[in-house]
Protein backbone atom coordinates (compact mmCIF):
# COMPACT_ATOMS: atom_id res chain seq x y z
CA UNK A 1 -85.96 -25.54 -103.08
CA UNK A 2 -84.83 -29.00 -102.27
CA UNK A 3 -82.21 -30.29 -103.96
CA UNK A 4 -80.35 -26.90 -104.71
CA UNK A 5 -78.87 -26.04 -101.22
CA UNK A 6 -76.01 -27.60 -100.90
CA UNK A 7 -75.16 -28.63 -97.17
CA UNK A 8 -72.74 -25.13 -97.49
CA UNK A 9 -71.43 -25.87 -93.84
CA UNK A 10 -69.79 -29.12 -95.19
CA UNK A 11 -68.61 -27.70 -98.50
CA UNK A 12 -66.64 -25.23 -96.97
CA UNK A 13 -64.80 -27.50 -95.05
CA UNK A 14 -63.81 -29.58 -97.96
CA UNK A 15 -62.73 -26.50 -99.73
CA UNK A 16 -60.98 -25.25 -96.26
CA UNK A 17 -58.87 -28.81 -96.30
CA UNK A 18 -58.03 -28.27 -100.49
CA UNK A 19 -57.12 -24.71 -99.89
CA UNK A 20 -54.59 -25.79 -97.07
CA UNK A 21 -53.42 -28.64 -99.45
CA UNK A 22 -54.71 -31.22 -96.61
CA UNK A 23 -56.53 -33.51 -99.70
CA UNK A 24 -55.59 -33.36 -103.28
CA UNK A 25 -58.93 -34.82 -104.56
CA UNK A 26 -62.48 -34.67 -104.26
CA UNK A 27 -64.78 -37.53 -104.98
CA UNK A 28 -68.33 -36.24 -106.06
CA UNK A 29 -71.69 -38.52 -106.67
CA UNK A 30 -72.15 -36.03 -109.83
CA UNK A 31 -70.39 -32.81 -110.87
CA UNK A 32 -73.65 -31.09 -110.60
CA UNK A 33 -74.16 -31.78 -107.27
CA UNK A 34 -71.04 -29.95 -106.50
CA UNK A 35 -72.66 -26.31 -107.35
CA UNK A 36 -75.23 -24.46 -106.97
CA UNK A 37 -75.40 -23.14 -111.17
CA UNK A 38 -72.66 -23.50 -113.63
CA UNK A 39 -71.09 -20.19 -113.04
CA UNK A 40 -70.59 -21.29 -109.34
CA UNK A 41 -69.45 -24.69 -110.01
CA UNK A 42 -66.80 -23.80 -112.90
CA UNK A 43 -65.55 -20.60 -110.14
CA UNK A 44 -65.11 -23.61 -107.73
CA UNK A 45 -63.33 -25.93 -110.05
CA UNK A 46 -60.81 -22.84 -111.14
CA UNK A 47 -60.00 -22.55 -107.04
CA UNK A 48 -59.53 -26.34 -106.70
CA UNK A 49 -57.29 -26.39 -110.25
CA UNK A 50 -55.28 -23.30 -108.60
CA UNK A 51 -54.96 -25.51 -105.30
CA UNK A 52 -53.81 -28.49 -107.25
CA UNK A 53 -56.76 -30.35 -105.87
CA UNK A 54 -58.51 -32.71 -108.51
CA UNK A 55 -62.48 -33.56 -108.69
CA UNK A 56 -63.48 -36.91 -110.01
CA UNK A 57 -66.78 -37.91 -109.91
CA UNK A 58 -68.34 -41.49 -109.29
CA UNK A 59 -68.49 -42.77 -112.72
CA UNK A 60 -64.47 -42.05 -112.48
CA UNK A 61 -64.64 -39.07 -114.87
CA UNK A 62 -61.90 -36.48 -113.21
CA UNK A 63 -62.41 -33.14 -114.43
CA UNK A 64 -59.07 -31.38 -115.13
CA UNK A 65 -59.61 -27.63 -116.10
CA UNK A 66 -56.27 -26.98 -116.87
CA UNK A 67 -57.06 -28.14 -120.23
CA UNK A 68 -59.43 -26.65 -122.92
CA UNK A 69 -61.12 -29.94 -123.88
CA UNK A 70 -61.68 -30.68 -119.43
CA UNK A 71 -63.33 -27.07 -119.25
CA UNK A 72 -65.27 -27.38 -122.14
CA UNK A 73 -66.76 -30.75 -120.66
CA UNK A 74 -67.24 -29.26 -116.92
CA UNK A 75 -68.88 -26.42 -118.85
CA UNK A 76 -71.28 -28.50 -121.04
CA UNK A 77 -72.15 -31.35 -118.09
CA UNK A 78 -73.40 -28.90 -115.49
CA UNK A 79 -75.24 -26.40 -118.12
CA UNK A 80 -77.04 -29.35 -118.82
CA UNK A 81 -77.64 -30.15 -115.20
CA UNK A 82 -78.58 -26.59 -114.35
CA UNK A 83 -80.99 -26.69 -117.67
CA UNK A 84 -82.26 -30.21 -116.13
CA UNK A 85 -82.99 -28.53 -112.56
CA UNK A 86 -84.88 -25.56 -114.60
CA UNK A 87 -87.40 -27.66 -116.35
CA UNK A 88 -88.11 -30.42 -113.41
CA UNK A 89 -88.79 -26.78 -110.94
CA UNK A 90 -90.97 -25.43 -113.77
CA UNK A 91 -92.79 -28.76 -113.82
CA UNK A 92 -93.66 -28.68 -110.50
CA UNK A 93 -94.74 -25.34 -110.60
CA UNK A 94 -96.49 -25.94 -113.49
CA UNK A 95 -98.50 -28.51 -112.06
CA UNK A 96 -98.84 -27.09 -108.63
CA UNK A 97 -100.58 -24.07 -110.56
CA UNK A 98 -102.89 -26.71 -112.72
CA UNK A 99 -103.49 -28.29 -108.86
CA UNK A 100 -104.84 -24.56 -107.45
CA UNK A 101 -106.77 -24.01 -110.51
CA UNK A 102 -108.74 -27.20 -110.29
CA UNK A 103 -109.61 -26.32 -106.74
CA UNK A 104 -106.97 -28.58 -104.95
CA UNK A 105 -105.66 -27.41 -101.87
CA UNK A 106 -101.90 -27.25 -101.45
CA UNK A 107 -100.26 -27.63 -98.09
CA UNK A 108 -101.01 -29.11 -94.92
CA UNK A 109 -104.20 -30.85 -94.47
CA UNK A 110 -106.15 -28.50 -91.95
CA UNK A 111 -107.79 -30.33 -88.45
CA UNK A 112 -106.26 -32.70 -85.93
CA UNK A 113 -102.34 -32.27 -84.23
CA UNK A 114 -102.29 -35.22 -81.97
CA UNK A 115 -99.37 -33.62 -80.50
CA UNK A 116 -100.54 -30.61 -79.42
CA UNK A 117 -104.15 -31.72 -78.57
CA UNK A 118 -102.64 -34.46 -76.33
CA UNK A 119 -100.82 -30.99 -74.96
CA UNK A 120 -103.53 -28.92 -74.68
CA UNK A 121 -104.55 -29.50 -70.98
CA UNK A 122 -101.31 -29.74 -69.55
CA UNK A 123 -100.42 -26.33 -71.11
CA UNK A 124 -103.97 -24.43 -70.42
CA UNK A 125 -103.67 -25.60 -67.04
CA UNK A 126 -99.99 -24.36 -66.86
CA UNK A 127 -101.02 -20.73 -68.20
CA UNK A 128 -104.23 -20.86 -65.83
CA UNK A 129 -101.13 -21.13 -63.06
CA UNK A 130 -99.53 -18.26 -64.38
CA UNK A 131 -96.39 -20.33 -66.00
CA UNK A 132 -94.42 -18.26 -68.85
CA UNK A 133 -94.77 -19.73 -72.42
CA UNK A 134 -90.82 -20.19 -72.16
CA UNK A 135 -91.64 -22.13 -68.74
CA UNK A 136 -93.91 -24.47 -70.51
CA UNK A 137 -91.90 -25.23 -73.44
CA UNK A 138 -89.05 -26.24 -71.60
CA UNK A 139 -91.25 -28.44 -68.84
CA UNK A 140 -93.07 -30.00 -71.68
CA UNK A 141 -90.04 -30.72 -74.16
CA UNK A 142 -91.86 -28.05 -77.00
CA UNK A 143 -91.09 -24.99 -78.44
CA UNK A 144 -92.61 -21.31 -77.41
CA UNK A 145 -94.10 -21.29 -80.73
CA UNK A 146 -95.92 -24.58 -80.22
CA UNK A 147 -97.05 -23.22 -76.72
CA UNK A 148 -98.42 -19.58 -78.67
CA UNK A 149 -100.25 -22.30 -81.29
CA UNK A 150 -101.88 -23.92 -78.27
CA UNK A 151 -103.00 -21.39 -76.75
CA UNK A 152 -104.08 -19.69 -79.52
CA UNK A 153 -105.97 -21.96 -80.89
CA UNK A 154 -107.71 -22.68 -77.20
CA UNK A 155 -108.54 -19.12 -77.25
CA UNK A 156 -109.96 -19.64 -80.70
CA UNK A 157 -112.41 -22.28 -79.45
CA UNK A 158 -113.36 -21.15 -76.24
């Protein structure tokens, strides 16, 4: 869900440039933001400590597991992150569920794409010529799948 991937592309190359010794510090906005659950943040922190590479997040807390009392406190603050993520996902779920039950429909409203209606011509009249969905998709700036939707749909309504 949102909030729980962590842009993983970026994080490795932080962790690349404190395994080389390139930084010796990480500034975080929150230690929970850091990992993914508490096992995976306090695995992270170990490799950092073993680096020599310090976290500190915004409020200026630094987290330095070398100590008892630092990995007690990295423990506690992001097993009561994690337990914080838990509740606000079963919330939405929760309510989502409540939504469903009460005859709500979830997801996209069904109807109108401006884009693709606007499209629709253009790419019937393309196919009508014999043009590849690849063919259109690249002439009109849209993807193959957008160009299987139109027609698709055309085909629906014709």
């Amino acid at each position: 869900g949102s909030g729980t991937k962590l842009d993983r592309a970026e994080r490795k190359k932080v962790l690349a440039l404190a395994q080389s010794r390139q930084i010796d510090a990480i500034l975080v906005t929150e230690l929970s933001r850091w990992g993914r659950s508490t096992l995976d943040l306090l695995n992270t922190l170990r490799e950092l400590e073993n680096w020599k590479v310090s976290v500190i997040a915004m409020n200026g807390m630094a987290f330095d597991l070398s100590s008892p009392y630092g990995r007690m406190l990295a423990t506690f603050l992001s097993g009561i992150a994690e337990f914080e993520r838990d509740l606000i996902s079963e919330r939405v779920k929760s309510g989502l569920a409540v939504a469903k039950a009460r005859g709500k429909r979830l997801g996209r409203q069904a109807g109108v794409r401006p884009k693709s209606d606007r499209l629709l011509p253009k790419v019937v009249a393309m196919r009508a010529e014999g043009r590849s969905y690849r063919w259109i998709a690249r002439e009109l700036g849209i993807s193959k799948n957008t160009v299987a939707d139109i027609v698709q749909r055309h085909r629906a309504n014709a």
